[in-house]
PDB file of N, CA and C in Angstrom:
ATOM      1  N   UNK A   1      42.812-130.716 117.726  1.00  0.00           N
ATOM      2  CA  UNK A   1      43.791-129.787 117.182  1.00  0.00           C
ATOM      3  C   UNK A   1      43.399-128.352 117.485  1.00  0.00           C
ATOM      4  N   UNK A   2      44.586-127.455 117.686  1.00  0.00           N
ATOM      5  CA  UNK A   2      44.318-126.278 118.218  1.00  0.00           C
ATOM      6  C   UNK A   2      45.043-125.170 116.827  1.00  0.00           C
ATOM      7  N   UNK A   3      44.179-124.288 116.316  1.00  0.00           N
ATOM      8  CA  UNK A   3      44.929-123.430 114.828  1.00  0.00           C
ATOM      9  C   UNK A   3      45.433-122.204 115.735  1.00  0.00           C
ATOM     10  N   UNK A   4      46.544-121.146 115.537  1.00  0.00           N
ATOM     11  CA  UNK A   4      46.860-120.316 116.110  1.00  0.00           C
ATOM     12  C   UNK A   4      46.651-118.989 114.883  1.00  0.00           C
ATOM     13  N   UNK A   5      46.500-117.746 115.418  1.00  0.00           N
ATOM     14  CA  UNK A   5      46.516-116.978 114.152  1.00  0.00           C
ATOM     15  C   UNK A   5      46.973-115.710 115.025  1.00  0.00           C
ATOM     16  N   UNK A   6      48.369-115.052 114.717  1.00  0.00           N
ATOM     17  CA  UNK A   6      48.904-114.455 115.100  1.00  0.00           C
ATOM     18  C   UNK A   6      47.989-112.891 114.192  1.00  0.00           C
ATOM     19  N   UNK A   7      48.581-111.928 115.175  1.00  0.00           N
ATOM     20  CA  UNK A   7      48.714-110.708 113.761  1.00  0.00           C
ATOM     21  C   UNK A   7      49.151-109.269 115.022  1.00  0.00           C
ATOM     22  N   UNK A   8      49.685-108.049 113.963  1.00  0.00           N
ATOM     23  CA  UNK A   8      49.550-107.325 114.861  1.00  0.00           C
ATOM     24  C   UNK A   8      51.093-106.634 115.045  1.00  0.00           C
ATOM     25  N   UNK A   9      52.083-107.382 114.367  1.00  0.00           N
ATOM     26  CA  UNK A   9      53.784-106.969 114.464  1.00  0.00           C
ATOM     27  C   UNK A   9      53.816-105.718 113.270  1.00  0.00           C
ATOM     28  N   UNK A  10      54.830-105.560 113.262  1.00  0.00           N
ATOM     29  CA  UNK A  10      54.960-104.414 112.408  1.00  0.00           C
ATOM     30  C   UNK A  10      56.368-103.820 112.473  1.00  0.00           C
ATOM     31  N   UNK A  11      57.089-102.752 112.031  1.00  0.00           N
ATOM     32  CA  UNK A  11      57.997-101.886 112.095  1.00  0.00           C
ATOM     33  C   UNK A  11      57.499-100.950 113.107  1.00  0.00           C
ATOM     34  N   UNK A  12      58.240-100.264 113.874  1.00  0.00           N
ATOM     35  CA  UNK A  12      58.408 -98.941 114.939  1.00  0.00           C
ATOM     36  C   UNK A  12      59.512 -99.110 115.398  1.00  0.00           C
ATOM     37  N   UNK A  13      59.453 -97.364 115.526  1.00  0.00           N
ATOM     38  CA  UNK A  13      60.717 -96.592 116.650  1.00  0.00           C
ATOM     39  C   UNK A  13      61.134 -96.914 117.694  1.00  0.00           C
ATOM     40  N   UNK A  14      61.933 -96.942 118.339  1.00  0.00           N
ATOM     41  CA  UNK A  14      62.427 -97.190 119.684  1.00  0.00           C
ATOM     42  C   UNK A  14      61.745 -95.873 120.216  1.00  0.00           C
ATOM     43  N   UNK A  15      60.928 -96.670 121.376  1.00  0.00           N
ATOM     44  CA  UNK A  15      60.108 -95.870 122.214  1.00  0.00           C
ATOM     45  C   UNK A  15      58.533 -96.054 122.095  1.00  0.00           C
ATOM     46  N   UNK A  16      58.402 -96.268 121.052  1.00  0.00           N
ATOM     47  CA  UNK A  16      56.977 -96.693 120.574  1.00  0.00           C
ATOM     48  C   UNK A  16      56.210 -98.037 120.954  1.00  0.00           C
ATOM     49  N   UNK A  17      55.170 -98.052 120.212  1.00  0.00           N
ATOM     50  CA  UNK A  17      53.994 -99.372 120.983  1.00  0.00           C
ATOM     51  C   UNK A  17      53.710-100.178 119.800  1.00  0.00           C
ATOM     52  N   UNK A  18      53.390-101.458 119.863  1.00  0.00           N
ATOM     53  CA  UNK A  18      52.793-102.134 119.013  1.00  0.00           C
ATOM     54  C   UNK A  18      51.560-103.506 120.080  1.00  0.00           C
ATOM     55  N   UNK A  19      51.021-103.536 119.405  1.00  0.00           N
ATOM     56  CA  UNK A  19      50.000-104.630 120.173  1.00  0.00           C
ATOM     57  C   UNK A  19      49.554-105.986 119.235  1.00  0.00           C
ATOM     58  N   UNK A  20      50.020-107.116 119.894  1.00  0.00           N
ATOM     59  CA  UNK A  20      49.903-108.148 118.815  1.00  0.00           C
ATOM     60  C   UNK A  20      48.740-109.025 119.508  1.00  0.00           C
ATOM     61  N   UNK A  21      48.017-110.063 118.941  1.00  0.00           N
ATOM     62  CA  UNK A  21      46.571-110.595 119.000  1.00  0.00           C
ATOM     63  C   UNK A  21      47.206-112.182 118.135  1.00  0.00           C
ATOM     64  N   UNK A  22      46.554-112.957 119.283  1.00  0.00           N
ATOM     65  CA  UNK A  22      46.983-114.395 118.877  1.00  0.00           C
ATOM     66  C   UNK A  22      45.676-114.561 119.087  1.00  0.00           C
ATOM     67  N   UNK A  23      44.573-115.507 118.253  1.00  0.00           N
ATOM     68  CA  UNK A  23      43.676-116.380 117.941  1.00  0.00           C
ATOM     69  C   UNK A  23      43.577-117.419 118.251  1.00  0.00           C
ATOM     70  N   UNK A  24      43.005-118.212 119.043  1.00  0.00           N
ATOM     71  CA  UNK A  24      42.888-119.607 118.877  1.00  0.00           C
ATOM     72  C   UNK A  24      41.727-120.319 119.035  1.00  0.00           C
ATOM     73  N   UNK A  25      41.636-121.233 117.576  1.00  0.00           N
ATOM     74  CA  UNK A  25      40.578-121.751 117.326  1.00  0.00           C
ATOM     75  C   UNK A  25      40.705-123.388 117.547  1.00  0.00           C
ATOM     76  N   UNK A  26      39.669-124.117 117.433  1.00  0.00           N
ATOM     77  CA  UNK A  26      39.751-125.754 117.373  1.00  0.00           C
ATOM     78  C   UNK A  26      39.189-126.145 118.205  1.00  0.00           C
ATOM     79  N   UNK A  27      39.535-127.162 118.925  1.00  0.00           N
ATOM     80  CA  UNK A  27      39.481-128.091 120.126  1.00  0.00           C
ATOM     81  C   UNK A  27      39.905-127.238 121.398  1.00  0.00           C
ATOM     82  N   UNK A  28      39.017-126.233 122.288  1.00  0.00           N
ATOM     83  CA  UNK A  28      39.645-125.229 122.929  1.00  0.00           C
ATOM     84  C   UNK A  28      39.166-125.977 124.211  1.00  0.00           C
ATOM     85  N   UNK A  29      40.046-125.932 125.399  1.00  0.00           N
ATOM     86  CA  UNK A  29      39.208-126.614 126.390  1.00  0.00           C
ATOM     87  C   UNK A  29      39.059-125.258 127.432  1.00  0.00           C
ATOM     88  N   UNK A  30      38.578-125.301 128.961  1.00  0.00           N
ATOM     89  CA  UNK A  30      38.365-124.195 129.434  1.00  0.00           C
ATOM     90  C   UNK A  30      40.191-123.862 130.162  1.00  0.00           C
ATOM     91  N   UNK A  31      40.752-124.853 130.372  1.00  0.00           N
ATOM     92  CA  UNK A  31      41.688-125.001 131.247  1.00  0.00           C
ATOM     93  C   UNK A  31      42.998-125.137 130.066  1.00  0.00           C
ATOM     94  N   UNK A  32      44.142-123.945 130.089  1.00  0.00           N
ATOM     95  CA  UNK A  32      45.324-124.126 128.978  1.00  0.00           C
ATOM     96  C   UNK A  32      45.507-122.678 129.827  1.00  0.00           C
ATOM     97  N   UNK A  33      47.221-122.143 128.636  1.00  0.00           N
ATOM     98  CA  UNK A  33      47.709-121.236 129.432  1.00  0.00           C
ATOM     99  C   UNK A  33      48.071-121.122 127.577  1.00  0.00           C
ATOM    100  N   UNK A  34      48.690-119.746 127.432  1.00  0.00           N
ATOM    101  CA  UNK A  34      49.123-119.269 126.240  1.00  0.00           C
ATOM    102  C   UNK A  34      49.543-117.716 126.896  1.00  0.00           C
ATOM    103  N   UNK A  35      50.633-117.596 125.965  1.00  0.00           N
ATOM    104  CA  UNK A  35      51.915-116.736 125.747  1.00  0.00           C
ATOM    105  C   UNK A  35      52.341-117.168 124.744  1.00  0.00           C
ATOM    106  N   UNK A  36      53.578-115.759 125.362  1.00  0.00           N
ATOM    107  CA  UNK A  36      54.142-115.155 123.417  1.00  0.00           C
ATOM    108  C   UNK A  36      55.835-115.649 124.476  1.00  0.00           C
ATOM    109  N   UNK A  37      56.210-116.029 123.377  1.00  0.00           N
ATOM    110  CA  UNK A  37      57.548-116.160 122.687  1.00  0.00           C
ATOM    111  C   UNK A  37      58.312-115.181 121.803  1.00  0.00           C
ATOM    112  N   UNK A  38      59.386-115.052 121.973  1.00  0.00           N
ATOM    113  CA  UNK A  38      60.498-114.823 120.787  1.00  0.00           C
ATOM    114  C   UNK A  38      61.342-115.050 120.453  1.00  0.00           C
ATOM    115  N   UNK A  39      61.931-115.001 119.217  1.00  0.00           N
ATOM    116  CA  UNK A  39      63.348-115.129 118.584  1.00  0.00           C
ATOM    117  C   UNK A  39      63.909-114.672 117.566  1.00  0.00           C
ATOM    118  N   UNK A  40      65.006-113.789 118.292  1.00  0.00           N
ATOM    119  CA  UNK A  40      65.611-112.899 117.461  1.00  0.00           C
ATOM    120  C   UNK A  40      67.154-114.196 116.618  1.00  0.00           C
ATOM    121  N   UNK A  41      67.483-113.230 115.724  1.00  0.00           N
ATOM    122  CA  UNK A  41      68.255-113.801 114.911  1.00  0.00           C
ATOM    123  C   UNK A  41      69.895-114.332 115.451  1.00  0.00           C
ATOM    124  N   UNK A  42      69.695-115.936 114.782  1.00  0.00           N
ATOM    125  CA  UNK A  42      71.284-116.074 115.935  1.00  0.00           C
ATOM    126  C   UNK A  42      71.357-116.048 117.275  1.00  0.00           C
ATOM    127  N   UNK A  43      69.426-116.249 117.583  1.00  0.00           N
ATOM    128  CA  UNK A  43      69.423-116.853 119.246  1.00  0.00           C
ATOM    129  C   UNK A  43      68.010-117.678 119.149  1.00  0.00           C
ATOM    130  N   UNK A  44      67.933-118.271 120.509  1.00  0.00           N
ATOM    131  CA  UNK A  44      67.260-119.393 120.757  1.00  0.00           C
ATOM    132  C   UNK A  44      66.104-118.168 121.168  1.00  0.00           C
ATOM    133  N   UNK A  45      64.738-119.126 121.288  1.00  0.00           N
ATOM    134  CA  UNK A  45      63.532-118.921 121.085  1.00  0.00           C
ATOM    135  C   UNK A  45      63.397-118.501 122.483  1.00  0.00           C
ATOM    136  N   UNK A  46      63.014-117.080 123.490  1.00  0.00           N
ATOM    137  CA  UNK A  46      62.581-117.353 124.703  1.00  0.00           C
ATOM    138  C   UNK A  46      61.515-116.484 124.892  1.00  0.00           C
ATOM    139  N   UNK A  47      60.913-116.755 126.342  1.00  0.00           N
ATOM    140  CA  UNK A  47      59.833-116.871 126.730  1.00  0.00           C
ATOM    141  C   UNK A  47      59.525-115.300 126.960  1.00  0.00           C
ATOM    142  N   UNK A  48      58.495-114.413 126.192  1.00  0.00           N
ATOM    143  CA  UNK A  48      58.205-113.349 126.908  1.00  0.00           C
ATOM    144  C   UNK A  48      57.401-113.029 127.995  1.00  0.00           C
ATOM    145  N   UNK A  49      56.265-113.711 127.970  1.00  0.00           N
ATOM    146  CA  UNK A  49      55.018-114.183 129.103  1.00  0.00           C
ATOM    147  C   UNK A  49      54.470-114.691 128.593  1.00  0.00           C
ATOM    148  N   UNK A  50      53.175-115.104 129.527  1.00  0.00           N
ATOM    149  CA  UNK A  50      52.174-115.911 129.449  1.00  0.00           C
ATOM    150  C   UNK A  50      51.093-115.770 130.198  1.00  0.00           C
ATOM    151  N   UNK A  51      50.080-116.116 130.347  1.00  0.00           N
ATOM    152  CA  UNK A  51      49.073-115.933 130.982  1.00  0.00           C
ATOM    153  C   UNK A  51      48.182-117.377 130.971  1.00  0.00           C
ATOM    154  N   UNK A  52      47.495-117.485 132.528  1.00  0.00           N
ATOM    155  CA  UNK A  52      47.107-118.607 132.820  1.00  0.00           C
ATOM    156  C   UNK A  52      45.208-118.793 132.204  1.00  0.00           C
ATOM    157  N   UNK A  53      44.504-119.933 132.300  1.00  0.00           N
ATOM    158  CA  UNK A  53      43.620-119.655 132.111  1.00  0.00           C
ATOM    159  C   UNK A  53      42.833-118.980 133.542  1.00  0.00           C
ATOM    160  N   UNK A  54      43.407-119.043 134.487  1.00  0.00           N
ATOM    161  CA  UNK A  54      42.895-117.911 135.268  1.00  0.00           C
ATOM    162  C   UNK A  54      43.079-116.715 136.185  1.00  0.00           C
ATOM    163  N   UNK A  55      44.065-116.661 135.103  1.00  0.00           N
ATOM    164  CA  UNK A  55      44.570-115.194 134.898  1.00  0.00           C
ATOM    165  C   UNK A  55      45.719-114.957 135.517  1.00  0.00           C
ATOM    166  N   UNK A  56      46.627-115.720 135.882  1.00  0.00           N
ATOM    167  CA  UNK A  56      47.699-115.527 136.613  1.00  0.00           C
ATOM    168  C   UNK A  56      49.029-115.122 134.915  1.00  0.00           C
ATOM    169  N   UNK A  57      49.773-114.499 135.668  1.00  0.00           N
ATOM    170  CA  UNK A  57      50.847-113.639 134.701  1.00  0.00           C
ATOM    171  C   UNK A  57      52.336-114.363 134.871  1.00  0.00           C
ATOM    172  N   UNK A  58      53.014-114.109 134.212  1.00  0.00           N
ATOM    173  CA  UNK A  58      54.280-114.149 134.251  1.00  0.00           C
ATOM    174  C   UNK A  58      54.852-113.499 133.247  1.00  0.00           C
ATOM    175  N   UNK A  59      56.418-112.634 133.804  1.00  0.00           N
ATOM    176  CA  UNK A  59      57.016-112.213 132.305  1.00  0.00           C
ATOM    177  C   UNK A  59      58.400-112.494 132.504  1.00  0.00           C
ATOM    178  N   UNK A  60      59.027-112.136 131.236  1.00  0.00           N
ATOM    179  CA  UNK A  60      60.689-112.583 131.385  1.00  0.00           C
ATOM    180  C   UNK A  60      60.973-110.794 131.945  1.00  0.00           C
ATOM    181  N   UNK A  61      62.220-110.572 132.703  1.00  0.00           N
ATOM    182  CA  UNK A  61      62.977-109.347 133.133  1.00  0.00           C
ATOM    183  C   UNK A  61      62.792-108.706 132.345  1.00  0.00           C
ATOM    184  N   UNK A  62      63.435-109.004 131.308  1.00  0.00           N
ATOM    185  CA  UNK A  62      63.061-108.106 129.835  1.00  0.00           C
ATOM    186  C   UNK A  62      62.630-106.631 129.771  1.00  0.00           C
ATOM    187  N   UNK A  63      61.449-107.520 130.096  1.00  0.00           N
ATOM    188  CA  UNK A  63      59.850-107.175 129.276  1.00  0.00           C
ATOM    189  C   UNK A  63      59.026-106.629 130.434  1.00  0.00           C
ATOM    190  N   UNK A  64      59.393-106.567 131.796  1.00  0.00           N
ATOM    191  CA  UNK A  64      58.888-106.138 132.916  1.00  0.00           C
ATOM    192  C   UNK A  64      58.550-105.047 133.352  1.00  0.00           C
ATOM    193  N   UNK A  65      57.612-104.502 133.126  1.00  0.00           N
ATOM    194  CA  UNK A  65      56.831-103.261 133.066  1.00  0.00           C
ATOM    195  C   UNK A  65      56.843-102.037 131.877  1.00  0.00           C
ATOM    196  N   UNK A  66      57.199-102.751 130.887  1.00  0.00           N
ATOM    197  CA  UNK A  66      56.526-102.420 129.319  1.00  0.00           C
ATOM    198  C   UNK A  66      55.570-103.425 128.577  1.00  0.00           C
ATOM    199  N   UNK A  67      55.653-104.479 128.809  1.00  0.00           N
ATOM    200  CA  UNK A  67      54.644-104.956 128.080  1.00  0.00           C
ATOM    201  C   UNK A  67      53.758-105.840 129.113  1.00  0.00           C
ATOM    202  N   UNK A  68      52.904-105.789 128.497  1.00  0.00           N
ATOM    203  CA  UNK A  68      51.257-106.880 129.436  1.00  0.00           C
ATOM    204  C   UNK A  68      50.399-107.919 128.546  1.00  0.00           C
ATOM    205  N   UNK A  69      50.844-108.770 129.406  1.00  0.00           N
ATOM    206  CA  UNK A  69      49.958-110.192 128.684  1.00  0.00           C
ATOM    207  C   UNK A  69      48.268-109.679 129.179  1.00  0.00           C
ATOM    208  N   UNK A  70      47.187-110.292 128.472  1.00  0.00           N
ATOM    209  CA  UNK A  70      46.430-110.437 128.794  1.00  0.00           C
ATOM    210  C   UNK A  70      45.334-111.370 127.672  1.00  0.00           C
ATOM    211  N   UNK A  71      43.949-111.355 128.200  1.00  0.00           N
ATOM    212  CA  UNK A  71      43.596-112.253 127.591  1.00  0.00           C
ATOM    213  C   UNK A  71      41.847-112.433 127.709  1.00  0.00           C
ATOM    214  N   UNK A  72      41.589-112.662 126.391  1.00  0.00           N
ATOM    215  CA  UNK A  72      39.981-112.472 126.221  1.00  0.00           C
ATOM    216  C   UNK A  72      39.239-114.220 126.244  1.00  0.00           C
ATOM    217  N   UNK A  73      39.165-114.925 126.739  1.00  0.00           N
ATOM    218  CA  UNK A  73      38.559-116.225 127.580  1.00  0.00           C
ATOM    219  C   UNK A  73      37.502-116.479 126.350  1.00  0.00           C
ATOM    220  N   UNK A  74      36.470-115.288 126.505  1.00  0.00           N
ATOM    221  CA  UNK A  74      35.151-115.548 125.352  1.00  0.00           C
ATOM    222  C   UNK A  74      35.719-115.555 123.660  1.00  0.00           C
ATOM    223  N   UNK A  75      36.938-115.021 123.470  1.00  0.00           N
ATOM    224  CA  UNK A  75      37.203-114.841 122.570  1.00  0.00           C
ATOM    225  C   UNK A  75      38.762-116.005 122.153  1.00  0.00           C
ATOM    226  N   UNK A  76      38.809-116.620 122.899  1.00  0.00           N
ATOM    227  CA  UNK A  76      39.861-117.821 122.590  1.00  0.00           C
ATOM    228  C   UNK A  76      40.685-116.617 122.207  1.00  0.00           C
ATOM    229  N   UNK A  77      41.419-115.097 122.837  1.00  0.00           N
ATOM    230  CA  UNK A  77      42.339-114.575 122.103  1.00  0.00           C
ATOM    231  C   UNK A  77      43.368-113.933 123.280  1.00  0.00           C
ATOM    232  N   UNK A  78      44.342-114.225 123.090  1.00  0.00           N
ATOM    233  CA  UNK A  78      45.775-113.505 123.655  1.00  0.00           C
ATOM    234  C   UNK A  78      45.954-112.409 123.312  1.00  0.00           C
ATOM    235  N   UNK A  79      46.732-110.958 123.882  1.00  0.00           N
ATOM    236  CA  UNK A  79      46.893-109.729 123.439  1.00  0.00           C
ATOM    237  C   UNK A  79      48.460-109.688 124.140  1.00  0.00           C
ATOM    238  N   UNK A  80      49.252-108.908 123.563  1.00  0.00           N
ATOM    239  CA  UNK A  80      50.193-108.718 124.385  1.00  0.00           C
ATOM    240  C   UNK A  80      50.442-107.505 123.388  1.00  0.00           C
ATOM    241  N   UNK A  81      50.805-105.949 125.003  1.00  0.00           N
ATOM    242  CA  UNK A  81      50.736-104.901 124.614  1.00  0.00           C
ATOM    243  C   UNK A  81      51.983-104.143 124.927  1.00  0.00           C
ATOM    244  N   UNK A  82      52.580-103.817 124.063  1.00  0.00           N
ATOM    245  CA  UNK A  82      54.141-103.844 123.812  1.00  0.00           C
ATOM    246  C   UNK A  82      54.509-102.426 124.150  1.00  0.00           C
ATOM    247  N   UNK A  83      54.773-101.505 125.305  1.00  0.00           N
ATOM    248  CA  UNK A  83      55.295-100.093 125.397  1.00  0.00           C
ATOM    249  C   UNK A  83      56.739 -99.873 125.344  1.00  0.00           C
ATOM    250  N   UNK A  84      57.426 -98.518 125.139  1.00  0.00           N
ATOM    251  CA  UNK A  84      58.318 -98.218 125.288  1.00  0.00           C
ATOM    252  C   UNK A  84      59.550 -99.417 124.724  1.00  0.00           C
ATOM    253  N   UNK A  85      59.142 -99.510 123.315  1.00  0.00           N
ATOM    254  CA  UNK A  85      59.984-100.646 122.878  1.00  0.00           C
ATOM    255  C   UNK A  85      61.072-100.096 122.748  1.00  0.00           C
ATOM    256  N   UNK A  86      62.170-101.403 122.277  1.00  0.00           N
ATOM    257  CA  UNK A  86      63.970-101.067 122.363  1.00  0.00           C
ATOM    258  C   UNK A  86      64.286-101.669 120.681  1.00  0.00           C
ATOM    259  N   UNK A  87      65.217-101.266 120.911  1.00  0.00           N
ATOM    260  CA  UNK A  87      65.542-101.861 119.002  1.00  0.00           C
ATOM    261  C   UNK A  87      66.019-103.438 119.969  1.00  0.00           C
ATOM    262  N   UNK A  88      66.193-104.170 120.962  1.00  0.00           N
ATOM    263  CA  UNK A  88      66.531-105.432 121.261  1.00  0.00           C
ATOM    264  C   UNK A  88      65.465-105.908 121.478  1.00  0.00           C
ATOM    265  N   UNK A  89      64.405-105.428 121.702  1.00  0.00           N
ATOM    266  CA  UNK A  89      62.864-106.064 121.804  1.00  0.00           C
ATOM    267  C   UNK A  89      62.715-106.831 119.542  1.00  0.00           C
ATOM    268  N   UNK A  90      63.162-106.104 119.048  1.00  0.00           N
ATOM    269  CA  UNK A  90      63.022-107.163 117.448  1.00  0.00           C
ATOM    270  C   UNK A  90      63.269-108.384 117.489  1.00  0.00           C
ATOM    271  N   UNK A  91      62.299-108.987 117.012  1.00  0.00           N
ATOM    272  CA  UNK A  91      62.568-110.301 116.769  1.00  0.00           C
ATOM    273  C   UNK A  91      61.011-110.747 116.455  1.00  0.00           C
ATOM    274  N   UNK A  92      61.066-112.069 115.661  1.00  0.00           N
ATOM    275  CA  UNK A  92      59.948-113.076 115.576  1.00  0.00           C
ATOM    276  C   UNK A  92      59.003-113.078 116.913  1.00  0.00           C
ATOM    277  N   UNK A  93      58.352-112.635 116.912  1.00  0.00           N
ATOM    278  CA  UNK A  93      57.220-113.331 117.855  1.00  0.00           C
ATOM    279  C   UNK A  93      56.098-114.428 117.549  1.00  0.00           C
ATOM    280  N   UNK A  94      56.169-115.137 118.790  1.00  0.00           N
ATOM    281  CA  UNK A  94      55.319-116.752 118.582  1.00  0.00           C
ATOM    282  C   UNK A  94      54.010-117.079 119.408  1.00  0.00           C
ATOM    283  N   UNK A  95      53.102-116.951 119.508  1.00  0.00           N
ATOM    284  CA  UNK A  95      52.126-117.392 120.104  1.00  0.00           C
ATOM    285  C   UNK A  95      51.952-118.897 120.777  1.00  0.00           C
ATOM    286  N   UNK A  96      52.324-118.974 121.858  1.00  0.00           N
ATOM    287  CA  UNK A  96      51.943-120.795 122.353  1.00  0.00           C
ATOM    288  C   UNK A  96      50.557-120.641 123.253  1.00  0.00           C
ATOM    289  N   UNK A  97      50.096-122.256 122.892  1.00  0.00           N
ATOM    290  CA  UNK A  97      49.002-122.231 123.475  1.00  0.00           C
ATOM    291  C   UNK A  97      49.121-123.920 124.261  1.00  0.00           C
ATOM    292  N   UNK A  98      48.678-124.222 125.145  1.00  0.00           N
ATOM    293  CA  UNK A  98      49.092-125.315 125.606  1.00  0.00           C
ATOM    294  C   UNK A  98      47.913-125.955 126.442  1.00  0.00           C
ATOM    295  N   UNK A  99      47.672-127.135 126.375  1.00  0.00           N
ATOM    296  CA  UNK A  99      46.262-127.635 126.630  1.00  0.00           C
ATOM    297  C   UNK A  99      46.514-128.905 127.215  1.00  0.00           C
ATOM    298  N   UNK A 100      46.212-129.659 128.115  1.00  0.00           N
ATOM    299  CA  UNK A 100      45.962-130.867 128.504  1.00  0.00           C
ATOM    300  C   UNK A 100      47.600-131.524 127.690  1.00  0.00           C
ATOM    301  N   UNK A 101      48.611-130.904 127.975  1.00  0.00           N
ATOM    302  CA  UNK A 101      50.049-131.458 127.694  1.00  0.00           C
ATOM    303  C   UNK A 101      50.443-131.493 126.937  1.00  0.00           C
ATOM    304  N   UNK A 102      49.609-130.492 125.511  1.00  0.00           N
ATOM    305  CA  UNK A 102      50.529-130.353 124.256  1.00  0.00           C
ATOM    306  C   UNK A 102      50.734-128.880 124.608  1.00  0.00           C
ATOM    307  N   UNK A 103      51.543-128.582 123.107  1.00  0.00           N
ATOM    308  CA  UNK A 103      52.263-127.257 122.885  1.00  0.00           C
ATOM    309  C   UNK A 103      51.651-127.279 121.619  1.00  0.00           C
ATOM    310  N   UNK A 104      51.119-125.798 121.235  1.00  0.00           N
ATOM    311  CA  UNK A 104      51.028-125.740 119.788  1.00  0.00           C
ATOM    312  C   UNK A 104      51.285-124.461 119.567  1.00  0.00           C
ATOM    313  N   UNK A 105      52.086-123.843 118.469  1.00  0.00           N
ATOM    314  CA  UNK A 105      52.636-122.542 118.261  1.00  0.00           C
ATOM    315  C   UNK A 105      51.795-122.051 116.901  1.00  0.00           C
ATOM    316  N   UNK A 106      52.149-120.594 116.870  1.00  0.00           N
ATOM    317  CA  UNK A 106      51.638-119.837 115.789  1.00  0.00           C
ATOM    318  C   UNK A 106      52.568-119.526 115.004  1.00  0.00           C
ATOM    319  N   UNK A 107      52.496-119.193 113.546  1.00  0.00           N
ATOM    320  CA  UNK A 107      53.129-119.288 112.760  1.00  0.00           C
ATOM    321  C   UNK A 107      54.394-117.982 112.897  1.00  0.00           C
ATOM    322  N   UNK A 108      54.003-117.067 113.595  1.00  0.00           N
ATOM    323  CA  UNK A 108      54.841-115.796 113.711  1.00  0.00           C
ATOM    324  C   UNK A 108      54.718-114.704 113.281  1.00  0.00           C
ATOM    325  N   UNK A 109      54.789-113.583 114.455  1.00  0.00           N
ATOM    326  CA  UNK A 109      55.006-112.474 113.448  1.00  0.00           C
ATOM    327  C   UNK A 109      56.082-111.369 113.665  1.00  0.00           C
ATOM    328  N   UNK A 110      56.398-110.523 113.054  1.00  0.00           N
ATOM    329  CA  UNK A 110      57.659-109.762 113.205  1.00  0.00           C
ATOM    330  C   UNK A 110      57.353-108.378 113.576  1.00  0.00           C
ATOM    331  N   UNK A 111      58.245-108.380 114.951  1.00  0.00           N
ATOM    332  CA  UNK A 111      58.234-107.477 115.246  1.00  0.00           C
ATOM    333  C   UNK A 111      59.722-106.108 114.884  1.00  0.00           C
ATOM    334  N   UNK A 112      59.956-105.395 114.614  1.00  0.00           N
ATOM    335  CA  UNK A 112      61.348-104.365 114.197  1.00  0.00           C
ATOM    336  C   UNK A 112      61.000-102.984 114.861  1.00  0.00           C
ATOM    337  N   UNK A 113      62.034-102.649 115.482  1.00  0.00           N
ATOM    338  CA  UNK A 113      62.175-101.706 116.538  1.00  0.00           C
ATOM    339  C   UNK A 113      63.544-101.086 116.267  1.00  0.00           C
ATOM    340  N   UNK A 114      63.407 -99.866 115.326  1.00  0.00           N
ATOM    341  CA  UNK A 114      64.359 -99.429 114.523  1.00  0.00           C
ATOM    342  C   UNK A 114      65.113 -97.988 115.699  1.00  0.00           C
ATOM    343  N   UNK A 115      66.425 -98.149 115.593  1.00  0.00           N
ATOM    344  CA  UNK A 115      66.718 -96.836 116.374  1.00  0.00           C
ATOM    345  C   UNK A 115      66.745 -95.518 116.009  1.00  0.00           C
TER     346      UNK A 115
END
C-alpha cells in the first residue's frame, strides 16, 4: 500500500503562485510515475502533469508554461509549482501515484484563484 499526503493549496489572486507537495509513503518501489490531477466543480477530473520516475514530464495545454512538475526521488515527494494563475486554474487538486499497475490518489487539496 502506497499513503499519499497532499498539502500546499490555498486561496490567491489571479496572477499569483502557489506550490503544492504530495508525499508518498508505504510500499515505494524505485520505478512509478506521479502527478497532479484536477477537478473543478461540474467537471470531470483531468490530468495536469506528471512526472516519470526518470524524470520525463508531461503537461495538459492548460498549464503549459506556468506550472512545473517536478520531483524529489530521496524524498518519495512530488512538487508542482503553480505561476501566473487564472481564476479557471480553481479547482480540487489530486495527487496520483502509480506503481507496478495500480493507481492510488491523495485525498485533495484546494486550490481558489479569485479575480
Amino acid at each position: 500500500q502506497v499513503q499519499l499526503v497532499e498539502s500546499g493549496g490555498g486561496l490567491v489572486q489571479a496572477g499569483g503562485s502557489l506550490r503544492l507537495s504530495c508525499a508518498a509513503s508505504g510500499s515505494i518501489r524505485s520505478i512509478n510515475t506521479m502527478g497532479w490531477y484536477r477537478q473543478a466543480p461540474g467537471k470531470q477530473r483531468e490530468l495536469v502533469a506528471f512526472v516519470t520516475g526518470s524524470g520525463s514530464t508531461n503537461y495538459a495545454d492548460a498549464v503549459k508554461g506556468r506550472f512545473t512538475i517536478s520531483r524529489d526521488n530521496a524524498k518519495n515527494t512530488v512538487y508542482l509549482q503553480m505561476n501566473s494563475l487564472k481564476p479557471e486554474d480553481t479547482a480540487t487538486y489530486y495527487c496520483k501515484f502509480v506503481q507496478l499497475g495500480r493507481d492510488y490518489w491523495g485525498r485533495g487539496t484546494q486550490v481558489t484563484v479569485s479575480s
